[in-house]
Protein backbone atom coordinates (compact mmCIF):
# COMPACT_ATOMS: atom_id res chain seq x y z
CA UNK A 1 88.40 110.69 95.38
CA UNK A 2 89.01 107.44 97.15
CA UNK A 3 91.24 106.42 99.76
CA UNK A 4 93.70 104.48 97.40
CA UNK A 5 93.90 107.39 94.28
CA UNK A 6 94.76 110.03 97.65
CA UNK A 7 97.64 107.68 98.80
CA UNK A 8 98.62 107.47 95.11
CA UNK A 9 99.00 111.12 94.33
CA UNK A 10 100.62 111.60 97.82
CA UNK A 11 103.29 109.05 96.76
CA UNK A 12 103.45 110.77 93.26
CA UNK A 13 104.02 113.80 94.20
CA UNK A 14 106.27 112.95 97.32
CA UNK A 15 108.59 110.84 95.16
CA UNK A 16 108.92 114.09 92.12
CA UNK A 17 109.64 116.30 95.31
CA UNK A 18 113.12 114.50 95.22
CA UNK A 19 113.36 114.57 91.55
CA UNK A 20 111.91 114.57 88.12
CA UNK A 21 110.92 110.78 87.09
CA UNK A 22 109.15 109.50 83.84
CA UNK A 23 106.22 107.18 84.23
CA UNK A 24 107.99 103.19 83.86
CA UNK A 25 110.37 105.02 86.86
CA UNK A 26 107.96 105.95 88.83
CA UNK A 27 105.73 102.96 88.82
CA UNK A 28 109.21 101.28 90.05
CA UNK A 29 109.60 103.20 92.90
CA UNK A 30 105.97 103.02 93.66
CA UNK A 31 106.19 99.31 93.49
CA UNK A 32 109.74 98.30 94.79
CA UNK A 33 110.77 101.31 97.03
CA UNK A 34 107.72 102.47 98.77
CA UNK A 35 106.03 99.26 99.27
CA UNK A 36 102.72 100.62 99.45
CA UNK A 37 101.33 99.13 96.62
CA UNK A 38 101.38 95.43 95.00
CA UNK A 39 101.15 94.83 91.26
CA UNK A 40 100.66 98.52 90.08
CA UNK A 41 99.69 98.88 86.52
CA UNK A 42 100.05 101.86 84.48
CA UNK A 43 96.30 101.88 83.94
CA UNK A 44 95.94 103.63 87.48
CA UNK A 45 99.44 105.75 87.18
CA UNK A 46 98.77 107.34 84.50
CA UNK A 47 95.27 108.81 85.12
CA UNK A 48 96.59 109.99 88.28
CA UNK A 49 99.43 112.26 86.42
CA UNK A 50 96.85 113.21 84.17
CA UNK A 51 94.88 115.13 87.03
CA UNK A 52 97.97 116.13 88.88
CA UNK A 53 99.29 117.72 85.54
CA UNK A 54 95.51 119.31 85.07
CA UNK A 55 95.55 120.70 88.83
CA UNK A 56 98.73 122.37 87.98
CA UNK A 57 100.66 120.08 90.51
CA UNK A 58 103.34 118.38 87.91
CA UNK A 59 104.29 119.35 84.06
CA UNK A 60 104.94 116.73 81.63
CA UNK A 61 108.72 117.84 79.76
CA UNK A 62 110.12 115.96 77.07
CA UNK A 63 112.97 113.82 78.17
CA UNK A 64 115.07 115.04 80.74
CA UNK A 65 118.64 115.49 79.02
CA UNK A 66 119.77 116.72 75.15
CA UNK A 67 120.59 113.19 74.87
CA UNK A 68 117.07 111.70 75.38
CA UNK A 69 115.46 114.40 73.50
CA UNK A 70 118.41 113.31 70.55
CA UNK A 71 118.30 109.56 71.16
CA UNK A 72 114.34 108.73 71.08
CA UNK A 73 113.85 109.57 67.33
CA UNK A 74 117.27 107.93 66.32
CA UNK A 75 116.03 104.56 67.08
CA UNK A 76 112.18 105.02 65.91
CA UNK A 77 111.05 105.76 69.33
CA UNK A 78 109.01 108.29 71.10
CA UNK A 79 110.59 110.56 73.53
CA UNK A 80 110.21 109.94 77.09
CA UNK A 81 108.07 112.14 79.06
CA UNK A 82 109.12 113.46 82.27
CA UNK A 83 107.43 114.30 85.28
CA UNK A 84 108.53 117.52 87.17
CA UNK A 85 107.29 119.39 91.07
CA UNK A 86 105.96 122.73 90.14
CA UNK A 87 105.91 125.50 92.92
CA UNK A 88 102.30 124.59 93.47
CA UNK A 89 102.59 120.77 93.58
CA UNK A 90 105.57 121.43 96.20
CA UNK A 91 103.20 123.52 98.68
CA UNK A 92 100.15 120.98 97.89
CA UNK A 93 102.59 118.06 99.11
CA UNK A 94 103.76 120.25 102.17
CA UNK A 95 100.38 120.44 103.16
CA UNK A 96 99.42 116.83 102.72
CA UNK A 97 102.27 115.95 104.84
CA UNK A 98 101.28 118.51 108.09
CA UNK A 99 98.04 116.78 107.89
CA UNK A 100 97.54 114.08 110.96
CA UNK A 101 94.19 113.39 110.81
CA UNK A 102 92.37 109.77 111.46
CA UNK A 103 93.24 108.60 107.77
CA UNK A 104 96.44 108.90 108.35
CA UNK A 105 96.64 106.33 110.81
CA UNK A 106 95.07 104.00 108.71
CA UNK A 107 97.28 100.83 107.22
CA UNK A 108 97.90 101.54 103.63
CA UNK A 109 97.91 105.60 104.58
CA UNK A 110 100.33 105.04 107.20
CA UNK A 111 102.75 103.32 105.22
CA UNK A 112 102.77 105.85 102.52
CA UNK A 113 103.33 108.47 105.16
CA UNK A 114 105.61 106.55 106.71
CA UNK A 115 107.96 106.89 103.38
CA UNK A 116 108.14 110.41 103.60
CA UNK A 117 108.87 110.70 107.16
CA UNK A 118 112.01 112.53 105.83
CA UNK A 119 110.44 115.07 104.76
CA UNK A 120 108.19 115.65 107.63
CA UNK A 121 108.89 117.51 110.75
CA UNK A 122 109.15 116.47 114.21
CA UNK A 123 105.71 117.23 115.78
CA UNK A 124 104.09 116.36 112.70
CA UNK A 125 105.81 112.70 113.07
CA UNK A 126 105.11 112.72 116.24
CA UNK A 127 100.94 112.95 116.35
CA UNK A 128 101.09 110.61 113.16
CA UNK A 129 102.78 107.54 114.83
CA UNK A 130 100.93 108.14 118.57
CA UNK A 131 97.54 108.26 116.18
CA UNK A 132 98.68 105.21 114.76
CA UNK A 133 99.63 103.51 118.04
CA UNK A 134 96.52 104.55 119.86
CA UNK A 135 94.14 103.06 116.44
CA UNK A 136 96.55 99.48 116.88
CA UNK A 137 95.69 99.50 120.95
CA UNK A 138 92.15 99.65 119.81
CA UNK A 139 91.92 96.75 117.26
CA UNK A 140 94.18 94.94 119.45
CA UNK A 141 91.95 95.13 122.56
CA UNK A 142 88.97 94.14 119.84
CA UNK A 143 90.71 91.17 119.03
CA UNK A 144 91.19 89.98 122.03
CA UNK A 145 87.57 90.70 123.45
CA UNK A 146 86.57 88.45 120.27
CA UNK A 147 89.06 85.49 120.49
CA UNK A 148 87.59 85.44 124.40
CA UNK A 149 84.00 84.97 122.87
CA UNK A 150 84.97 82.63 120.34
CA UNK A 151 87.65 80.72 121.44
CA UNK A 152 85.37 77.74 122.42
CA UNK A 153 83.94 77.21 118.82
CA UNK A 154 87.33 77.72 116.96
CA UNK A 155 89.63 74.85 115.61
CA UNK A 156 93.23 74.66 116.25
CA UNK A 157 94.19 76.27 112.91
CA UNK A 158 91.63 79.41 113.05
CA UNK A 159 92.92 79.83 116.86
CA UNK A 160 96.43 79.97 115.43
CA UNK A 161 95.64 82.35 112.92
CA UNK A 162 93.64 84.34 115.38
CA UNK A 163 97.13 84.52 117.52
CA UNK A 164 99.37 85.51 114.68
CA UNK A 165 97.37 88.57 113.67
CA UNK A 166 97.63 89.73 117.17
CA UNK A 167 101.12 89.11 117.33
CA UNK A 168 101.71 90.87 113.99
CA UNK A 169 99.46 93.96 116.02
CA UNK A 170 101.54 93.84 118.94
CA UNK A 171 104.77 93.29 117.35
CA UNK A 172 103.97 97.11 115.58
CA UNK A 173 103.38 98.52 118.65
CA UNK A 174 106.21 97.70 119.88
CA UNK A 175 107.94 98.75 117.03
CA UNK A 176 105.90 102.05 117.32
CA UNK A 177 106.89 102.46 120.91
CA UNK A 178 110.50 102.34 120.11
CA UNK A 179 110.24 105.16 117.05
CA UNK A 180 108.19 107.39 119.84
CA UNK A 181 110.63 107.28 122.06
CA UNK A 182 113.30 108.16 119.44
CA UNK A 183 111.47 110.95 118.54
CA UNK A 184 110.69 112.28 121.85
CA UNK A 185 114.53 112.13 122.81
CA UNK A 186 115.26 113.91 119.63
CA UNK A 187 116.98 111.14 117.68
CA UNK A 188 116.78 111.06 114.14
CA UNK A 189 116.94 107.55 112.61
CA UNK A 190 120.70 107.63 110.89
CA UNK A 191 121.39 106.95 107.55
CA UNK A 192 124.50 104.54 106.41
CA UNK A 193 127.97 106.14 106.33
CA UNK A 194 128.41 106.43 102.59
CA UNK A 195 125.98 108.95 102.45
CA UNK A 196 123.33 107.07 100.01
CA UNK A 197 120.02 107.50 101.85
CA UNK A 198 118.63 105.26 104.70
CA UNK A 199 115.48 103.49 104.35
CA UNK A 200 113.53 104.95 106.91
CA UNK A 201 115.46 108.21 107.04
CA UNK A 202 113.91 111.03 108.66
CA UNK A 203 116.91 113.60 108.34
CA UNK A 204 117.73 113.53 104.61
CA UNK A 205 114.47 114.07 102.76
CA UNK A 206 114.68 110.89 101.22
CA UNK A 207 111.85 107.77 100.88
CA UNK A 208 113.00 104.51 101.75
CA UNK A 209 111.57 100.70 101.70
CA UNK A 210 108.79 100.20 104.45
CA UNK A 211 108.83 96.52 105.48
CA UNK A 212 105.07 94.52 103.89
CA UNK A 213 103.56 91.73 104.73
CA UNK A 214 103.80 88.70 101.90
CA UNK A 215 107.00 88.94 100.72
CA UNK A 216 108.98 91.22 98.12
CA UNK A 217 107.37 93.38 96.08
CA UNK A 218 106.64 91.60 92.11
CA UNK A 219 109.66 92.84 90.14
CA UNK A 220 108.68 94.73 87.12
CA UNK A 221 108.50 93.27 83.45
CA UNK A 222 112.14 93.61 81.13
CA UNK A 223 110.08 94.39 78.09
CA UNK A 224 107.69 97.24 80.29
CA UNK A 225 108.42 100.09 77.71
CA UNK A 226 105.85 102.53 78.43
CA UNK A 227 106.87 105.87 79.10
């Protein structure tokens, strides 16, 4: 399995932990909420829920209320399929998220696990962003041993550029620092005071929207009808 299709079926699964979803839902959340991935297709989504329903992780359901089930051959139209947790999938994802290994440190990884801080404890939070800290120290200190060896033979512009990804590095670290120190006090990042969930909220179980690089995420397609 590659490194992408295991941060896919993390999200997948993460995501149907809160609640059951249909596929054109889920590729929303995947796309708009999470922020880990740009222009996802259903092409990769699907296959994925194929071998989560095969591993015994999700069932497919028909609609998720009477009135779907009632509604979808009224107007010509196939009924939706929902995606539901079973008991399995729920212990699988409970023991992707207790795992802090080096991939999880990685950019696109971290992000995704980053979502579901919520629904990871403490010390498990904990070793994931110090792992990620101590794998930004190292590319920063890389970068910086390279612009010293190059610096002579770069223009202006590829200087610049050199500076703004190290900024970007040590701008996370910082940020990292911060979120360390919150946890090691014991302070949960707060949610707002209506109640809906926070986007980084690590108290309520909830995924939120993780800040990306190059803009907002593409918005999906008005006429995207597939189920």
């Amino acid at each position: 399995m590659s490194r992408r299709s295991g941060i896919l079926e993390f999200a997948v699964l993460g995501l149907l932990r809160e609640s059951p979803m249909h596929g054109y839902e889920l590729r929303k959340r995947l796309n708009t909420s999470l922020g880990v991935f740009r222009a996802f297709s259903y092409g990769t989504l699907y296959p994925c829920l194929k071998t989560l329903v095969a591993n015994g992780w999700l069932i497919e359901e028909t609609g998720n209320t009477t009135e779907d089930a009632l509604a979808a051959p009224l107007a010509g139209r196939r009924a939706k399929i929902v995606y539901r947790l079973t008991a399995e999938g729920k212990e699988h994802f409970e023991q992707l998220l207790s795992q802090t290994g080096p991939d999880a440190y990685e950019d696109e990884t971290f992000a995704a696990r980053f979502a579901f801080f919520g629904q990871t404890s403490r010390d498990v939070r904990m070793r994931v962003l110090e792992g990620r800290r101590s794998r930004l120290e190292e590319r920063l200190e890389k970068m910086s041993a390279s612009l010293a060896r190059t610096r002579e033979r770069l223009d202006d512009y590829t200087l610049e550029l050199q500076r703004h990804g190290m900024e970007s590095v040590e701008r996370e670290v910082r940020w990292l620092n911060e979120l360390i120190e919150s946890e090691r006090a014991g302070r949960d990042l707060k949610g707002p005071a209506t109640g809906e969930p926070a986007s980084r909220d690590t108290t309520s179980g909830a995924s939120g929207d993780l800040p990306r690089p190059g803009g907002d995420p593409r918005p999906d397609s008005p006429d995207d009808t597939a189920t």
